[in-house]
Protein backbone atom coordinates (compact mmCIF):
# COMPACT_ATOMS: atom_id res chain seq x y z
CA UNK A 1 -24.37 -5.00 -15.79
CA UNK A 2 -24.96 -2.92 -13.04
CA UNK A 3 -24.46 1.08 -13.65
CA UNK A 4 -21.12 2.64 -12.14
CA UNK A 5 -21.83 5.22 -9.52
CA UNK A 6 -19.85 7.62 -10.77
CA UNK A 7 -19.04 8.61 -14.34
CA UNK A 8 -15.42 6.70 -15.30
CA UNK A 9 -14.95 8.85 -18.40
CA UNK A 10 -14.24 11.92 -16.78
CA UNK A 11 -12.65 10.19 -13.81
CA UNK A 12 -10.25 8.66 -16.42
CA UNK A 13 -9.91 12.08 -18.14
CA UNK A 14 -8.57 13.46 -14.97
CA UNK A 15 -6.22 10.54 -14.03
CA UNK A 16 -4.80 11.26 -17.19
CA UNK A 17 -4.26 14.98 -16.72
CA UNK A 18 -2.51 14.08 -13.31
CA UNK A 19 0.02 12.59 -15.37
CA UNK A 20 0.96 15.48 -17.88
CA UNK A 21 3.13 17.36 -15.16
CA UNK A 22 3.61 18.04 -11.64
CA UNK A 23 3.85 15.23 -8.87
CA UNK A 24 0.60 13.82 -7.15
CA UNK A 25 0.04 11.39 -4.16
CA UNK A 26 -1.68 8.58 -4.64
CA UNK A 27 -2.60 6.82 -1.54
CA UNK A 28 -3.70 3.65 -0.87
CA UNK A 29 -7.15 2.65 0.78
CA UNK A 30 -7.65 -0.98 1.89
CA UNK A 31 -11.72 -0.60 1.93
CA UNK A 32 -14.32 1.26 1.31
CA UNK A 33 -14.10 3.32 4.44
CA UNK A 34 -10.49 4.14 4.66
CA UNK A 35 -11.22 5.14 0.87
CA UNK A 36 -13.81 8.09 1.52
CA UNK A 37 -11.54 9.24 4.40
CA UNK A 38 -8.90 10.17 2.09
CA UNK A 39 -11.46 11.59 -0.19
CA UNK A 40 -12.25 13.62 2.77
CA UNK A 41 -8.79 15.19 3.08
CA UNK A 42 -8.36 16.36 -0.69
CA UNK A 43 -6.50 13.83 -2.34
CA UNK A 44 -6.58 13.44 -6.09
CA UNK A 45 -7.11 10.13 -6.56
CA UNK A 46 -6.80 6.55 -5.07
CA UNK A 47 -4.87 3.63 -5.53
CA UNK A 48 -5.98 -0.08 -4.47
CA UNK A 49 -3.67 -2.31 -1.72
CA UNK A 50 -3.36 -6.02 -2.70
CA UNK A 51 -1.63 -6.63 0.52
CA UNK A 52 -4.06 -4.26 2.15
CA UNK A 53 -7.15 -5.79 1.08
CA UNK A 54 -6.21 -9.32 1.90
CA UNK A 55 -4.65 -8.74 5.52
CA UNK A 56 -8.40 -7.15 6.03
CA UNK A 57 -10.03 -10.34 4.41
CA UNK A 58 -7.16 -12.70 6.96
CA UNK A 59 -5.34 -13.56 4.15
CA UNK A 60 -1.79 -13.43 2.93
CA UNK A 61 -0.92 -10.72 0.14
CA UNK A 62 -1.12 -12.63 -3.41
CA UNK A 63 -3.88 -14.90 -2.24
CA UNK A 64 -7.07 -13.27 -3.37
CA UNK A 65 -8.51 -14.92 -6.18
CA UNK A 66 -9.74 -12.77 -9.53
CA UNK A 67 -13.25 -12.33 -8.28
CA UNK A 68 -12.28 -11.37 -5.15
CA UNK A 69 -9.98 -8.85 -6.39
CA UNK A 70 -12.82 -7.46 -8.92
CA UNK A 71 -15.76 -7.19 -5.92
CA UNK A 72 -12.83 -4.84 -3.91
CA UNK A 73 -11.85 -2.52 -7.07
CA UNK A 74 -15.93 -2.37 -7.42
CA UNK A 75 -16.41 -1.67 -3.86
CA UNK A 76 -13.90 0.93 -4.07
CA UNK A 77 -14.75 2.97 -7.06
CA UNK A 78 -18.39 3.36 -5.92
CA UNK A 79 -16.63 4.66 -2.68
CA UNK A 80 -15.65 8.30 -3.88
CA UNK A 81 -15.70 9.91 -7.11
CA UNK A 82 -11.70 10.10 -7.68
CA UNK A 83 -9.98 8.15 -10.09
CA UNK A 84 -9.24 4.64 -9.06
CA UNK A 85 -5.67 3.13 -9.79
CA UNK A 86 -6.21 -0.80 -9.54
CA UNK A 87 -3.54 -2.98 -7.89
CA UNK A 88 -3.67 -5.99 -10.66
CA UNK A 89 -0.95 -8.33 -9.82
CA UNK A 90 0.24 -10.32 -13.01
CA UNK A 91 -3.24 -10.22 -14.53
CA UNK A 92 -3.96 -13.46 -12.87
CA UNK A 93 -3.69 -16.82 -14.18
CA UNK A 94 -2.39 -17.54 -17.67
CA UNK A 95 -0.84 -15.34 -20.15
CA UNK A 96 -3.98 -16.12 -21.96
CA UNK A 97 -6.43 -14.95 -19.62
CA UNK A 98 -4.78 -11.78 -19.22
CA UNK A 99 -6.56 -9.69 -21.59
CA UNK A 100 -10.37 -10.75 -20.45
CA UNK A 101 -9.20 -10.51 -16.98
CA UNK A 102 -7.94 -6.57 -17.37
CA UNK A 103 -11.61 -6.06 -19.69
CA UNK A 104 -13.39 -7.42 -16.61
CA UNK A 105 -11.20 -5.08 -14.49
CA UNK A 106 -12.20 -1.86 -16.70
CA UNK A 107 -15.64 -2.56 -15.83
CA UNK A 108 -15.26 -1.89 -12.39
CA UNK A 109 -14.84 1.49 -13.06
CA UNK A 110 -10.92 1.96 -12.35
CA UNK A 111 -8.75 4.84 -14.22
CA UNK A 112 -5.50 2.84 -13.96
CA UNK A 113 -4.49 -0.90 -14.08
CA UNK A 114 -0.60 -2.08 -12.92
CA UNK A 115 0.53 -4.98 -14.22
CA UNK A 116 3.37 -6.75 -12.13
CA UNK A 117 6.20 -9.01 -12.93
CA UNK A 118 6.91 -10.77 -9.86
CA UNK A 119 6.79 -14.87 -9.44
CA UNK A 120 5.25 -17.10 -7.40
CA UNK A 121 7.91 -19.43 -8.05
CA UNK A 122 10.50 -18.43 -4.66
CA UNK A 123 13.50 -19.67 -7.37
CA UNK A 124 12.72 -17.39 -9.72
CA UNK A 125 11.17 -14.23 -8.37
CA UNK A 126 10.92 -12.28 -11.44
CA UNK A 127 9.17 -13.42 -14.53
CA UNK A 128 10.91 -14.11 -17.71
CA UNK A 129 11.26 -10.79 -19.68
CA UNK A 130 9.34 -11.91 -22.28
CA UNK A 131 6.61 -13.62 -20.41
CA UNK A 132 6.37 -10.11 -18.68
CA UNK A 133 6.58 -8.29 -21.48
CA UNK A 134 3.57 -10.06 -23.37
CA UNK A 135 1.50 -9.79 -20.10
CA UNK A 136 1.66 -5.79 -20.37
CA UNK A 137 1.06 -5.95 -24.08
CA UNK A 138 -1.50 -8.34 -23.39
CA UNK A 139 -3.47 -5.57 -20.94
CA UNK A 140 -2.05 -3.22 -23.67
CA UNK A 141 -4.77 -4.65 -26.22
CA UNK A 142 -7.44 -5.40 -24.04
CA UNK A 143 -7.47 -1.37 -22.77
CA UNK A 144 -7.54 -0.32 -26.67
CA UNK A 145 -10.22 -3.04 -27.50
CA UNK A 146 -12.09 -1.61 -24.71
CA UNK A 147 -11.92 2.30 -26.21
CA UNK A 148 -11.76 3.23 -22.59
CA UNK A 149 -8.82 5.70 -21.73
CA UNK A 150 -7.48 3.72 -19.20
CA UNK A 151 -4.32 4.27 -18.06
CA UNK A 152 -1.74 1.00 -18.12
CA UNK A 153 0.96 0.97 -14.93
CA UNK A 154 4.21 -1.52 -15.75
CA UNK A 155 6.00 -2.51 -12.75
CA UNK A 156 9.45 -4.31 -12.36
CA UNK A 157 9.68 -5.77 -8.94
CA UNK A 158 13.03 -6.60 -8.80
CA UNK A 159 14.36 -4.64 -5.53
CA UNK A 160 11.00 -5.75 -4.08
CA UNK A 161 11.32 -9.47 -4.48
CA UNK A 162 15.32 -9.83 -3.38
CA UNK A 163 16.44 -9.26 -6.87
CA UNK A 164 18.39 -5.30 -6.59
CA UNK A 165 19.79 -5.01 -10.01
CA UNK A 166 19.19 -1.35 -11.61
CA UNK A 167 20.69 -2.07 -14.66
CA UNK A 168 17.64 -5.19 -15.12
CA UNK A 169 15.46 -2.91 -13.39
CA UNK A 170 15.35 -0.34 -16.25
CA UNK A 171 15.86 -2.64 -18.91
CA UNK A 172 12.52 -4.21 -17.84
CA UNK A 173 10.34 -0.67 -17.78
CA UNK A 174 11.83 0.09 -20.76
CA UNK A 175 10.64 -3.33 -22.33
CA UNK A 176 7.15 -2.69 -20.62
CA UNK A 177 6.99 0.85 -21.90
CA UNK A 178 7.95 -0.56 -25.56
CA UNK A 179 4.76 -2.58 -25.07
CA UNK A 180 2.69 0.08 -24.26
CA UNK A 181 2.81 0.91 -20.53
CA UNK A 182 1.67 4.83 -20.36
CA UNK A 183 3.53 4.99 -16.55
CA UNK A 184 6.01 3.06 -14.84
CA UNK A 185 7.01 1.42 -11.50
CA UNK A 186 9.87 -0.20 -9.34
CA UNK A 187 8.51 -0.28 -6.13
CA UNK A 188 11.79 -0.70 -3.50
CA UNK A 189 13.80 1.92 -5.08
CA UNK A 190 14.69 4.53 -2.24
CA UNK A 191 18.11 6.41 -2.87
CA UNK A 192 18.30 9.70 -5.09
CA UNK A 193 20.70 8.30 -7.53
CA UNK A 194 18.19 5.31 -8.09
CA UNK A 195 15.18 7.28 -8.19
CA UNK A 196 16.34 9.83 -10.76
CA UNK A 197 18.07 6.95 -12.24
CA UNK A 198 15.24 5.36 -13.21
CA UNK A 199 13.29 8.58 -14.20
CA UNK A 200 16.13 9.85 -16.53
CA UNK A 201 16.54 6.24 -18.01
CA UNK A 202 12.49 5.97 -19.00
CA UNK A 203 11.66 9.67 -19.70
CA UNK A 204 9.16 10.99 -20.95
CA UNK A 205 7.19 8.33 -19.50
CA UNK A 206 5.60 9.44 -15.71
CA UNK A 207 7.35 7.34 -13.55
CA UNK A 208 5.73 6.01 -9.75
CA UNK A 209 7.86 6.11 -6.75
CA UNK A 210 6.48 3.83 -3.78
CA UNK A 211 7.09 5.10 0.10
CA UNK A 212 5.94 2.47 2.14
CA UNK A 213 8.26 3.58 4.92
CA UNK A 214 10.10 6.89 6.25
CA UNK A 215 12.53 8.04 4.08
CA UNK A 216 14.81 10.78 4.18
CA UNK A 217 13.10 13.18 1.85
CA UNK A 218 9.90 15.16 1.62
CA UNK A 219 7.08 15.20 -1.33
CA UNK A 220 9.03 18.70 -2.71
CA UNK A 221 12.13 16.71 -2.74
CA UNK A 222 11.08 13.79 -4.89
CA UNK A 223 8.84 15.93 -7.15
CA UNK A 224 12.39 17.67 -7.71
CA UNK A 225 13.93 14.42 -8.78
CA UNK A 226 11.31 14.07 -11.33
CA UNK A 227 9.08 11.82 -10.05
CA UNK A 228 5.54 11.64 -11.15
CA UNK A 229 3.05 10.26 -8.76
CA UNK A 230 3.97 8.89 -5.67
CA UNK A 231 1.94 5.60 -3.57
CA UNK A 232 2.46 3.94 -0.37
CA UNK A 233 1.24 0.38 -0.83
CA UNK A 234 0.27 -0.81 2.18
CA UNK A 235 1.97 1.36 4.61
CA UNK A 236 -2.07 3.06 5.62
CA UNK A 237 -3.00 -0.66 6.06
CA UNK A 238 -0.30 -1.58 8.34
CA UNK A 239 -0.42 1.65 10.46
CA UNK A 240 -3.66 1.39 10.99
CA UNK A 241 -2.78 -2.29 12.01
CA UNK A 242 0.19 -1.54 13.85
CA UNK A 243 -2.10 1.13 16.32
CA UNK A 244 -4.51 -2.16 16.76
CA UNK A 245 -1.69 -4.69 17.67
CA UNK A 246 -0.07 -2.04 20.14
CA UNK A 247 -3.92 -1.53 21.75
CA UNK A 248 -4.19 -5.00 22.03
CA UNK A 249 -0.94 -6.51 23.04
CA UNK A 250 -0.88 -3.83 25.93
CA UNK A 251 -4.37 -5.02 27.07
CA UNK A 252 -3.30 -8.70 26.99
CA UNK A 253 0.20 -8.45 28.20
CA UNK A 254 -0.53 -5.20 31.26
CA UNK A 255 -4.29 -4.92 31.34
CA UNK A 256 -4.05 -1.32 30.41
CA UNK A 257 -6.01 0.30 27.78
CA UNK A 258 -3.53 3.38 27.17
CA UNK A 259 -3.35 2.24 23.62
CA UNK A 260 -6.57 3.96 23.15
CA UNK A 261 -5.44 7.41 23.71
CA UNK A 262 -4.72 8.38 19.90
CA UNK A 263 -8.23 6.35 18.80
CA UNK A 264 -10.31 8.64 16.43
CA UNK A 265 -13.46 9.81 17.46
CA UNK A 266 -16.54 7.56 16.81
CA UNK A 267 -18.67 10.74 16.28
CA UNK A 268 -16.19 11.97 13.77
CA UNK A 269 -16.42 9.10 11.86
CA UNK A 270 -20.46 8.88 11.98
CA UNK A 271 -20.20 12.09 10.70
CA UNK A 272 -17.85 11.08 7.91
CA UNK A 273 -20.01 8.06 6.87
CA UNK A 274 -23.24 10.07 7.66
């Protein structure tokens, strides 16, 4: 096996601390190079795009096979030093395959592993609870086989897959903290009374919020509801693609290249990569 980089023990260690108290960002790089960018500004640590990735790769989100997935999360944890939280989907494939899939995921090098409960089935969006529930507990063993301290993410997709209900929402992280998830996720939850809804309800676990869009409310304001650590998905990914379609769709549709004027500079970023 090929030596990591960058040492994952004390990268873990650190992920960790970020967890005890206080509320972090954890933004979300779709390669290698968006990765050391953020690096660049200060950030803490790093948390991998599924959607991200596979829009970069001309692919739909939830397409990218288990290798594929495992050469990104390698790609980006040789990329900076900072911890590494890895966008995992369901574990991939069968309930069975969970566990070896989230060992070969620890090798990468990653601090953090989420483990989803969404469907591919459009009829039933959501997992069965207990199907979910031994997928987390599933990663749960794996992690403690492995003696690594990696951190295990459960996440409850219910307001992101068309399926709003708080009450199932909490009863789900609740299930998936039972089963030995160390933080805890609903991505889609943006009001006050459902984000410190769901913090109160699963305390003293750290709980993520996800702001893919604008919302009302600054970082101070949801550190004050109790929030933990904080991502944005693929909201980098599709700015970055939504200043490319703009450039481009001007050129096509007018011939005019004012859609240019915001570009970074190319010998900022040679000196970035440098």
């Amino acid at each position: 096996m090929t030596a990591l980089p960058f040492d994952p023990r004390a990268r873990r260690a650190a992920f960790r601390a970020l967890h005890e108290d206080g509320c972090f960002v954890l933004p979300n790089p779709w390669d290698a190079g968006s990765a050391r960018y953020l690096h660049s500004l200060g950030f803490q640590a790093l948390a991998s795009t599924s959607s991200g990735h596979a829009w970069s790769q001309a692919q739909a989100d939830g397409t990218l096979t288990l290798d594929e997935t495992l050469a990104h999360l390698r790609s980006l944890a040789a990329a900076t030093p900072l911890p590494l939280n890895a966008d995992f989907g369901d574990g991939f494939g069968t309930l069975d395959a969970v566990g070896g899939n989230v060992t070969r995921a620890i090798a990468t090098g990653v601090a953090g592993i989420s483990i989803e409960d969404a469907s591919v089935d459009p009829a039933h969006p959501l997992r069965p609870l207990d199907d979910a529930v031994a997928r987390v507990r599933a990663a749960r063993h794996a992690i403690n086989a492995s003696g690594e301290d990696v951190l295990l993410i459960g996440r409850a997709e219910n307001f992101f897959v068309g399926r709003p209900d708080l009450d199932d929402t909490i009863s789900r992280l609740r299930a998936y903290a039972e089963a030995g998830a160390d933080c805890l996720y609903a991505p889609g939850i943006t009001t006050r009374e459902q984000i410190e809804t769901v913090v109160a309800a699963v305390a003293p676990r750290p709980v993520n919020l996800l702001v893919g869009s604008a919302l009302p409310f600054t970082l101070q304001d949801i550190a004050g509801m109790g929030v933990r650590r904080v991502s944005v998905g693929g909201a980098m990914a599709r700015t970055a693609w939504g200043g490319m379609m703009r450039a481009s769709q001007l050129l096509m549709d007018e011939g005019r290249f004012d859609g240019f004027a915001d570009a970074a500079s190319g010998a900022v970023l040679n000196q970035l990569f440098r």
